[in-house]
N, C-alpha and C. Protein backbone atom coordinates (compact mmCIF):
# COMPACT_ATOMS: atom_id res chain seq x y z
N UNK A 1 -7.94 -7.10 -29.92
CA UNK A 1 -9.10 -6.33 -29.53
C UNK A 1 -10.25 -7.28 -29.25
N UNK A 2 -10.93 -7.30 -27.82
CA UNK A 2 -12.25 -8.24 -28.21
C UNK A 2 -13.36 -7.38 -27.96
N UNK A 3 -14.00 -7.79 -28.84
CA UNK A 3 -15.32 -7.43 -28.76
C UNK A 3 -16.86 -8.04 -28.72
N UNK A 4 -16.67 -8.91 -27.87
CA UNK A 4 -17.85 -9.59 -27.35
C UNK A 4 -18.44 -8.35 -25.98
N UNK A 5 -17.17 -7.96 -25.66
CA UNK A 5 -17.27 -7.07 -23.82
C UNK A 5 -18.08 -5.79 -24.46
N UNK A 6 -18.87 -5.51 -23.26
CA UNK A 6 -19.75 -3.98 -23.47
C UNK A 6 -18.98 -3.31 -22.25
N UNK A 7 -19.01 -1.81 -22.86
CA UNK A 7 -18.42 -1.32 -21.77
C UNK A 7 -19.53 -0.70 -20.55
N UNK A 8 -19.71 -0.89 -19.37
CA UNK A 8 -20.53 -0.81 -18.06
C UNK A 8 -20.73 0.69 -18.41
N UNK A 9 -19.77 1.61 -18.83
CA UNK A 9 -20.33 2.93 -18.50
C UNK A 9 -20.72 3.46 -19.58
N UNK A 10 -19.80 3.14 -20.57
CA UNK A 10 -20.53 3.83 -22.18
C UNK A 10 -21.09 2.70 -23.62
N UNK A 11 -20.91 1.85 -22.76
CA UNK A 11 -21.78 1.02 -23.71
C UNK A 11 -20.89 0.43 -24.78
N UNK A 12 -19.96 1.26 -25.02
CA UNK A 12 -18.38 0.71 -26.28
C UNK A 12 -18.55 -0.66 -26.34
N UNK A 13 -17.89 -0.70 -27.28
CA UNK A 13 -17.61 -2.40 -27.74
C UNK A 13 -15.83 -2.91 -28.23
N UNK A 14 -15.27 -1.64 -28.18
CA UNK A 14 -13.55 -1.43 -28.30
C UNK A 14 -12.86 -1.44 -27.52
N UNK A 15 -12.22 -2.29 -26.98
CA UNK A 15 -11.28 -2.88 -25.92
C UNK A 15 -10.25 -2.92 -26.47
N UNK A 16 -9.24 -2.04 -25.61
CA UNK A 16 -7.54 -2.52 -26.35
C UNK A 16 -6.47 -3.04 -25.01
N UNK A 17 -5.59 -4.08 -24.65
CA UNK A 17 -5.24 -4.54 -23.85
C UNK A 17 -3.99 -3.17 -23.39
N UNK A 18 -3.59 -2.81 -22.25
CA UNK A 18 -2.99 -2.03 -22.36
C UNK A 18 -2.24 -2.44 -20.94
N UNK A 19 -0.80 -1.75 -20.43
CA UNK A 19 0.00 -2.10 -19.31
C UNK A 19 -0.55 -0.76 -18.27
N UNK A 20 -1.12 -1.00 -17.59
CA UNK A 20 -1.81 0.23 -16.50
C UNK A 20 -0.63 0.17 -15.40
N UNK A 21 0.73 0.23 -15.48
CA UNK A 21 1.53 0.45 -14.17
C UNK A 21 1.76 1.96 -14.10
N UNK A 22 1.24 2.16 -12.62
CA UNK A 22 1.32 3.72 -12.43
C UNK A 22 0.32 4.56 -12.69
N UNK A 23 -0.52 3.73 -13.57
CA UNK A 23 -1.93 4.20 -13.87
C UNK A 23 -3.06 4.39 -13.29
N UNK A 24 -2.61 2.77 -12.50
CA UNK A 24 -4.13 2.43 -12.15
C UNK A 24 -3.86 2.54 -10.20
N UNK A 25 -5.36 2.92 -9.76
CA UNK A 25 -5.00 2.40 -8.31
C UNK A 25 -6.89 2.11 -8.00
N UNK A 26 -6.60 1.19 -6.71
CA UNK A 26 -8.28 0.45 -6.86
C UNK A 26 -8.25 0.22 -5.20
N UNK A 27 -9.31 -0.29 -4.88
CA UNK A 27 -9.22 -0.74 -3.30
C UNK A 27 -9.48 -2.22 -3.34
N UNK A 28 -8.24 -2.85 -2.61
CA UNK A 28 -7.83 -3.71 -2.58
C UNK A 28 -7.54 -4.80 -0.93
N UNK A 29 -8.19 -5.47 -0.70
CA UNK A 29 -8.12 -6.03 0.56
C UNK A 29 -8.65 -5.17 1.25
N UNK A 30 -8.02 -4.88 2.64
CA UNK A 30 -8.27 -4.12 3.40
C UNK A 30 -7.49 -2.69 3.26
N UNK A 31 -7.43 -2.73 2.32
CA UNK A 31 -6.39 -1.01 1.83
C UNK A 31 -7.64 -0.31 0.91
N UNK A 32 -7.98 0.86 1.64
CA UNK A 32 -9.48 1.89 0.95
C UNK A 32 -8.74 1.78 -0.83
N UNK A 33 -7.68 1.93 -1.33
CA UNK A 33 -7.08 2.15 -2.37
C UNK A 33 -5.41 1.99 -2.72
N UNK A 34 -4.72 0.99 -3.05
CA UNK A 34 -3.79 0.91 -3.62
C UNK A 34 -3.13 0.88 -4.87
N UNK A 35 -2.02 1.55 -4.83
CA UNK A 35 -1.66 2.18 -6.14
C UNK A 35 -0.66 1.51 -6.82
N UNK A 36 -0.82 0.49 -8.49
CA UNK A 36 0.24 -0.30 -8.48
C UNK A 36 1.18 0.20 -9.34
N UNK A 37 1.96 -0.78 -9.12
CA UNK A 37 3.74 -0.05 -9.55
C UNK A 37 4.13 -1.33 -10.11
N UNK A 38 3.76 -2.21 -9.98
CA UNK A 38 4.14 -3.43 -11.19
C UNK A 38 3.28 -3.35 -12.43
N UNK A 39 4.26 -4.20 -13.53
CA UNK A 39 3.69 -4.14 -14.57
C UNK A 39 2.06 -4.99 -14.32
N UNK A 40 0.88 -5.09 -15.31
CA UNK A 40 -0.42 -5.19 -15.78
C UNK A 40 -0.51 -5.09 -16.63
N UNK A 41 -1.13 -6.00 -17.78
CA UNK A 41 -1.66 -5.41 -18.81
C UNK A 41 -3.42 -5.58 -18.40
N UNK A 42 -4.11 -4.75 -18.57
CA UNK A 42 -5.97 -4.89 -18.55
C UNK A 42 -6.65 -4.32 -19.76
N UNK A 43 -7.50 -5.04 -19.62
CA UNK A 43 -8.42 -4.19 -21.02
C UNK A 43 -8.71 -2.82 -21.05
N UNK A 44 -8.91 -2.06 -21.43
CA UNK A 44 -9.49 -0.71 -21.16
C UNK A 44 -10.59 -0.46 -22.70
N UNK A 45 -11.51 0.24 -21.93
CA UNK A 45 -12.50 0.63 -23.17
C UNK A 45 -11.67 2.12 -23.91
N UNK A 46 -11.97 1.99 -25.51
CA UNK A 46 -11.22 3.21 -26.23
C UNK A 46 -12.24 4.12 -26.41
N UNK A 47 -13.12 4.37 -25.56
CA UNK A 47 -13.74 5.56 -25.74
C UNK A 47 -14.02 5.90 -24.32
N UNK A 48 -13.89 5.40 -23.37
CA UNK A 48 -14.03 6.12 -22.28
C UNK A 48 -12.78 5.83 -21.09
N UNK A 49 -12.23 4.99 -21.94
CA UNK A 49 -10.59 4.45 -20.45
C UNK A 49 -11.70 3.92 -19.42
N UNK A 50 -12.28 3.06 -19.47
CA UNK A 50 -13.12 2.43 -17.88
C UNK A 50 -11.74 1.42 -18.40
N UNK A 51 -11.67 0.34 -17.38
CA UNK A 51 -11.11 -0.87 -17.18
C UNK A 51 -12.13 -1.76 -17.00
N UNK A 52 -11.74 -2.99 -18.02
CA UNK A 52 -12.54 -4.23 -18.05
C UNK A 52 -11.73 -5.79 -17.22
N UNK A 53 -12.40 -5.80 -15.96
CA UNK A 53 -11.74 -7.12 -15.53
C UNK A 53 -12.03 -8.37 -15.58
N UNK A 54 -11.32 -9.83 -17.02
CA UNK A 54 -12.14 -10.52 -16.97
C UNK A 54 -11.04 -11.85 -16.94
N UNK A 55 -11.87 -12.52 -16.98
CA UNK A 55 -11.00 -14.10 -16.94
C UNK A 55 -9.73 -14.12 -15.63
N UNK A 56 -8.73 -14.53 -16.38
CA UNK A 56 -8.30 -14.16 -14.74
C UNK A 56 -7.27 -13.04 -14.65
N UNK A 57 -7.73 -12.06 -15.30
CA UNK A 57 -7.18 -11.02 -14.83
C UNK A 57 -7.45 -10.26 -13.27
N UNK A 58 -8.58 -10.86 -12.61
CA UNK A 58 -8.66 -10.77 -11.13
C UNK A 58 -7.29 -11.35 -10.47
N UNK A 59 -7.15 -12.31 -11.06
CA UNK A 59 -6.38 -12.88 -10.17
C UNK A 59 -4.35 -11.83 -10.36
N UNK A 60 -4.23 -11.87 -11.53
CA UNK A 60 -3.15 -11.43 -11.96
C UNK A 60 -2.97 -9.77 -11.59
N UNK A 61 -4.41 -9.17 -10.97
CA UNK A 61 -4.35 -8.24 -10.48
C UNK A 61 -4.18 -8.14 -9.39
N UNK A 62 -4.09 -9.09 -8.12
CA UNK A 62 -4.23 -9.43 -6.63
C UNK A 62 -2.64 -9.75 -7.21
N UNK A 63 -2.34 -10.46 -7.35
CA UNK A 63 -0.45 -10.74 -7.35
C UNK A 63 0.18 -9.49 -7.59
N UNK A 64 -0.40 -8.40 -8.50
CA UNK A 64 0.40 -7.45 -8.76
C UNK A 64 0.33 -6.72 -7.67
N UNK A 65 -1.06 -6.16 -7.18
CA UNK A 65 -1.13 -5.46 -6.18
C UNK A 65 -0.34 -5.62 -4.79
N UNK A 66 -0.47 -6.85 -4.81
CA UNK A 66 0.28 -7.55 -3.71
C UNK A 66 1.91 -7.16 -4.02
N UNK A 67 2.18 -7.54 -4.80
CA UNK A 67 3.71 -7.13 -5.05
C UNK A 67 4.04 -5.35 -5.00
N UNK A 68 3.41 -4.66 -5.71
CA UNK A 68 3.40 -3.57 -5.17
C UNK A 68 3.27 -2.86 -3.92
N UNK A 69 2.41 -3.34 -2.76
CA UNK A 69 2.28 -2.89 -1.62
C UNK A 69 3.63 -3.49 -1.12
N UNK A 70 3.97 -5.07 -0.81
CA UNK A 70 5.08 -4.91 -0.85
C UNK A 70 6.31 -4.16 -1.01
N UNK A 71 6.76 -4.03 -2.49
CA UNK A 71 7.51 -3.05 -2.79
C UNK A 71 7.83 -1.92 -1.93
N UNK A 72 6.47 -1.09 -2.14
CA UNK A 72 6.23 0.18 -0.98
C UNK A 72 6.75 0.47 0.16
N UNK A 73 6.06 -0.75 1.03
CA UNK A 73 6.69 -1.02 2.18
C UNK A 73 8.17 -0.95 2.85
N UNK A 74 8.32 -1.50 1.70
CA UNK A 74 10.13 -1.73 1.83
C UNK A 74 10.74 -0.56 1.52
N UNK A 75 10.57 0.46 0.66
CA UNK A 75 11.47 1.73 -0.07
C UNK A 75 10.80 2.62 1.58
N UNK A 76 9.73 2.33 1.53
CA UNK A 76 9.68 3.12 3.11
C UNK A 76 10.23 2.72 4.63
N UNK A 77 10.24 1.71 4.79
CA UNK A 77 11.64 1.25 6.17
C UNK A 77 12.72 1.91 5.21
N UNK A 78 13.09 1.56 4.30
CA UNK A 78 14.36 2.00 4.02
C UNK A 78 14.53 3.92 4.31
N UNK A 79 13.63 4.68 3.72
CA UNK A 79 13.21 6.16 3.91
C UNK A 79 13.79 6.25 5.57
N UNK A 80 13.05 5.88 5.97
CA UNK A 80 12.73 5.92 7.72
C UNK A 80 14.21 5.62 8.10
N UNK A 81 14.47 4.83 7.65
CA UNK A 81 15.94 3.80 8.89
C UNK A 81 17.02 4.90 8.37
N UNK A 82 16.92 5.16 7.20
CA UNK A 82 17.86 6.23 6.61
C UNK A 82 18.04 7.44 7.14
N UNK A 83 16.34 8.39 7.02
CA UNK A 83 16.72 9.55 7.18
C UNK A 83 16.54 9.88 8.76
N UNK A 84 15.83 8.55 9.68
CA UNK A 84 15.63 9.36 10.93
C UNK A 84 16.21 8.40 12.11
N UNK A 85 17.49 7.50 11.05
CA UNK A 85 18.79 7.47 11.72
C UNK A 85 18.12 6.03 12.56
N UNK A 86 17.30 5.17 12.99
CA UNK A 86 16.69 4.67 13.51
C UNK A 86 16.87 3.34 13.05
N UNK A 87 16.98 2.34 14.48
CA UNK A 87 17.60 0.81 14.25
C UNK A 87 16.25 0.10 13.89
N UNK A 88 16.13 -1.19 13.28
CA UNK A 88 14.83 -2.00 12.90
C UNK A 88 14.47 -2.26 14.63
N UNK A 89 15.17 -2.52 15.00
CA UNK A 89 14.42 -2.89 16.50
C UNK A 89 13.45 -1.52 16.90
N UNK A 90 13.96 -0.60 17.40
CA UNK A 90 13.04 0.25 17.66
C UNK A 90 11.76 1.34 16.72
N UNK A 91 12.32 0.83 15.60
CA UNK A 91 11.55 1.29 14.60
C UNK A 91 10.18 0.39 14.74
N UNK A 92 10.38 -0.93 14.75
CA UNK A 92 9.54 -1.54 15.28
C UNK A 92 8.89 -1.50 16.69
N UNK A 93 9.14 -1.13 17.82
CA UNK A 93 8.44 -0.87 18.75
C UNK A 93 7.70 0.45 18.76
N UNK A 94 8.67 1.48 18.17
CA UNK A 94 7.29 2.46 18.06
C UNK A 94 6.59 2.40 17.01
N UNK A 95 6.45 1.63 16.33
CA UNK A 95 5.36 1.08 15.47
C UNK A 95 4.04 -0.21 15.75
N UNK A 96 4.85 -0.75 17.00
CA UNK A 96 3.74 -1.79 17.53
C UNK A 96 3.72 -3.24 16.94
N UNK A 97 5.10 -3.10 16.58
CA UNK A 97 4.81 -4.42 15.56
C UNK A 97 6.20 -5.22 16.16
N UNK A 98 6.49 -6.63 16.23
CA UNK A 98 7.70 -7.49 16.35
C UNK A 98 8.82 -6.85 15.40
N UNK A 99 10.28 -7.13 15.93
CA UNK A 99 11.12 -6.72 14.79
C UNK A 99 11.00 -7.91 13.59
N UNK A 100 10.63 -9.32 14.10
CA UNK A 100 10.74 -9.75 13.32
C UNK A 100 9.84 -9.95 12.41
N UNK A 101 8.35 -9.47 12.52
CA UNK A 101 7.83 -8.43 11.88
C UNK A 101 8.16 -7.99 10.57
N UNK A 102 8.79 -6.83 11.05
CA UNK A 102 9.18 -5.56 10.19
C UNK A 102 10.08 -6.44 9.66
N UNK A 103 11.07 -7.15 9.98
CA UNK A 103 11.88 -7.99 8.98
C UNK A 103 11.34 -8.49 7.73
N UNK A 104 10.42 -9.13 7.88
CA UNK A 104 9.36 -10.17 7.10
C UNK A 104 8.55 -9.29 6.40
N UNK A 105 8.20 -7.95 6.54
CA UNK A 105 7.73 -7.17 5.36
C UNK A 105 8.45 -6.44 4.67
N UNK A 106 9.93 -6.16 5.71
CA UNK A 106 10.57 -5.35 4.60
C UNK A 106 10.92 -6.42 4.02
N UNK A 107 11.35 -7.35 3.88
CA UNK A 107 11.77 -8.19 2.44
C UNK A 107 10.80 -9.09 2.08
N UNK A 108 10.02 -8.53 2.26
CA UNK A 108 8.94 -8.54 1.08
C UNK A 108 8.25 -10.12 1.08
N UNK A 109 8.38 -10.87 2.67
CA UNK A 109 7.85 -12.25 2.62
C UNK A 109 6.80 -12.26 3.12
N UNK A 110 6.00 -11.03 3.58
CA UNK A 110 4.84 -10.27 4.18
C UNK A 110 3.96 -9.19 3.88
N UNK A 111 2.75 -9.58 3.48
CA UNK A 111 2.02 -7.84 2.78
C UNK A 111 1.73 -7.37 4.26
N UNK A 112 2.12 -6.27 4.64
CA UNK A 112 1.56 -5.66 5.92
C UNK A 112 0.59 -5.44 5.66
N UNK A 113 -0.47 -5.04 7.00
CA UNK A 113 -1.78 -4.60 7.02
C UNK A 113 -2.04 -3.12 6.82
N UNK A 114 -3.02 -2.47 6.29
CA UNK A 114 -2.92 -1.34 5.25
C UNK A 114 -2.85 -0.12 7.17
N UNK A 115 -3.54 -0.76 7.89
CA UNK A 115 -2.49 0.05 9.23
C UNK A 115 -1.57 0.21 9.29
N UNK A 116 -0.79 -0.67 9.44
CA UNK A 116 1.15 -0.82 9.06
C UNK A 116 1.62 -0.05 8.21
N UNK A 117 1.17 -0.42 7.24
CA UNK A 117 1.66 0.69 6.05
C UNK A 117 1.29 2.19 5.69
N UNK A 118 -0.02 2.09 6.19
CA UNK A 118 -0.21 4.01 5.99
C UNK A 118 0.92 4.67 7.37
N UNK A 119 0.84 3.51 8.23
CA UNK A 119 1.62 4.18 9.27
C UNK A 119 3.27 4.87 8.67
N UNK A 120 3.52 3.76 8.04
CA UNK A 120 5.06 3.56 7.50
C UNK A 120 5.32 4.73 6.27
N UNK A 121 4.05 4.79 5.42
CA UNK A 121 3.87 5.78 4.28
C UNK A 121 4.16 7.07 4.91
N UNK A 122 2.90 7.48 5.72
CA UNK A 122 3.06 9.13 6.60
C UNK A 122 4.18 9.42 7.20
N UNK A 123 4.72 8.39 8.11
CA UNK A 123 6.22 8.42 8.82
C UNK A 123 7.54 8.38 7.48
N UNK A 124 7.39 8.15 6.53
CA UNK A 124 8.68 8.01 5.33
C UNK A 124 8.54 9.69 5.01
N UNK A 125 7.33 10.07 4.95
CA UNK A 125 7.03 11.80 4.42
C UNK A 125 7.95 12.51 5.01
N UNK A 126 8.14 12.26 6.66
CA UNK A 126 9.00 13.34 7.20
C UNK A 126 9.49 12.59 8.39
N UNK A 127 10.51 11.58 8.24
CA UNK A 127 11.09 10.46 9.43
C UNK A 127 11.34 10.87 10.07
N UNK A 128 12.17 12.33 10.52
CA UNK A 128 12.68 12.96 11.41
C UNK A 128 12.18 13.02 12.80
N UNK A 129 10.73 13.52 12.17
CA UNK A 129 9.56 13.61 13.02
C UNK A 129 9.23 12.47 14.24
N UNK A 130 9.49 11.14 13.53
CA UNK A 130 8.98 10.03 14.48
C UNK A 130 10.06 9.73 15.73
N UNK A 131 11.48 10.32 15.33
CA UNK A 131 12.22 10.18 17.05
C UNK A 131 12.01 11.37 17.35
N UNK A 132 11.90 12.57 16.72
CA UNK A 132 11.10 13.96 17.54
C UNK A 132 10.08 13.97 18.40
N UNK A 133 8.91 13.37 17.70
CA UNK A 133 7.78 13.72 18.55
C UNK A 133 7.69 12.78 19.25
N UNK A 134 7.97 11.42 19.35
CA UNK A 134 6.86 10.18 19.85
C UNK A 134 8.07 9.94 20.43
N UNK A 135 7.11 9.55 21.77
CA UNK A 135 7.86 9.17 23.02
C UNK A 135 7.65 7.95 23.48
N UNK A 136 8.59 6.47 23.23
CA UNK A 136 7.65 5.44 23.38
C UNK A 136 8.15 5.07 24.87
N UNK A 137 8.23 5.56 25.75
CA UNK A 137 8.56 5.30 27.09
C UNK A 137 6.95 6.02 27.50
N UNK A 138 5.94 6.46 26.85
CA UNK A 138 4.65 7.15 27.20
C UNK A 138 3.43 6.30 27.27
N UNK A 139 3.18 6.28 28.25
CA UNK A 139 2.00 5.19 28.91
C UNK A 139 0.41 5.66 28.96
N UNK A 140 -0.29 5.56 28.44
CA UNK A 140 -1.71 6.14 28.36
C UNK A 140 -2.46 5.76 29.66
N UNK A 141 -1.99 4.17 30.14
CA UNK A 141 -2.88 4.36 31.13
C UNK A 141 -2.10 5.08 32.44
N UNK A 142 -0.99 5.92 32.35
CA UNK A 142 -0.61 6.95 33.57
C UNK A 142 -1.38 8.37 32.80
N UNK A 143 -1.59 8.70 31.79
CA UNK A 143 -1.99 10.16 31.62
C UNK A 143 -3.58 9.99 32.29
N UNK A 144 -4.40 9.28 32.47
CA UNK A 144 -5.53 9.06 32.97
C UNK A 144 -6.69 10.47 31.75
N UNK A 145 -6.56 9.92 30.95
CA UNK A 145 -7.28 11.27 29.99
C UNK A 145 -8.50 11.56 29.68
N UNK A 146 -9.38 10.13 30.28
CA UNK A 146 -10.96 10.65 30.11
C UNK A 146 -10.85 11.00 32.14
N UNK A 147 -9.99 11.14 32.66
CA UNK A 147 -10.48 11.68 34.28
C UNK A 147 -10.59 13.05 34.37
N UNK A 148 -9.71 13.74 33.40
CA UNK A 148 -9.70 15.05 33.33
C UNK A 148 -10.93 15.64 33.24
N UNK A 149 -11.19 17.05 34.05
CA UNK A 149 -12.35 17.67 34.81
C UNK A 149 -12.53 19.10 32.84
């Protein structure tokens, strides 16, 4: 327990180290909020649950996070390639990204950009959808869409 730390919101002085996986989610890089799934242990205050981040638990929190978005990434190509039957090559073009790319994040030697991945998140919800609706033979500059009267 240390108690040198005040807690920012209630003033406490009772800190107990605790494993926040699944607990916690924060905004991280360029992601509004990511949610981790690896283990952590962080301080937390015992009267109000704030989280205390100190020494280098910054840092041990960027590796986790990182490993978690990772993770993510990957159980979702897998979702996608599975349920909506779809090869890494073209999974990657209607996504906008190189296959070799999508290679390099699904195994996890790449944190995608939190674009990439919300893309990959919403599309794992209902894969079916992405060879249903989206037509990547569809050219924006033939629909001409600000000419329309």
């Amino acid at each position: 327990m240390t108690t040198k730390l005040r807690c920012g919101e209630c003033g406490e002085r009772k800190f107990k180290r605790q494993n926040v996986k699944g607990k916690f989610s924060a905004p991280w890089r360029d992601f509004p909020c990511a949610y981790l799934t690896k283990n952590l242990d962080l301080l937390i205050c015992g009267n109000c649950d704030n989280y205390a981040i100190i020494d280098d638990d910054a840092d041990k929190m960027d590796v986790a996070m990182d490993a978690s978005v990772r993770d993510q990434t990957s159980q979702f190509i897998d979702v996608i390639k599975s349920k909506a039957d779809i090869s890494s090559i073209k999974l990657a073009s209607i996504i906008g990204i190189t296959p070799e790319y999508l290679s390099m994040i699904y195994n996890a030697k790449r944190t995608p950009s939190f674009q990439v991945w919300n893309f990959l998140k919403l599309v794992a919800t209902d894969p079916v959808k992405l060879t249903a609706e989206l037509d990547p033979t569809w050219d924006i500059r033939k629909e001409n869409l600000f000419l329309r009267a």
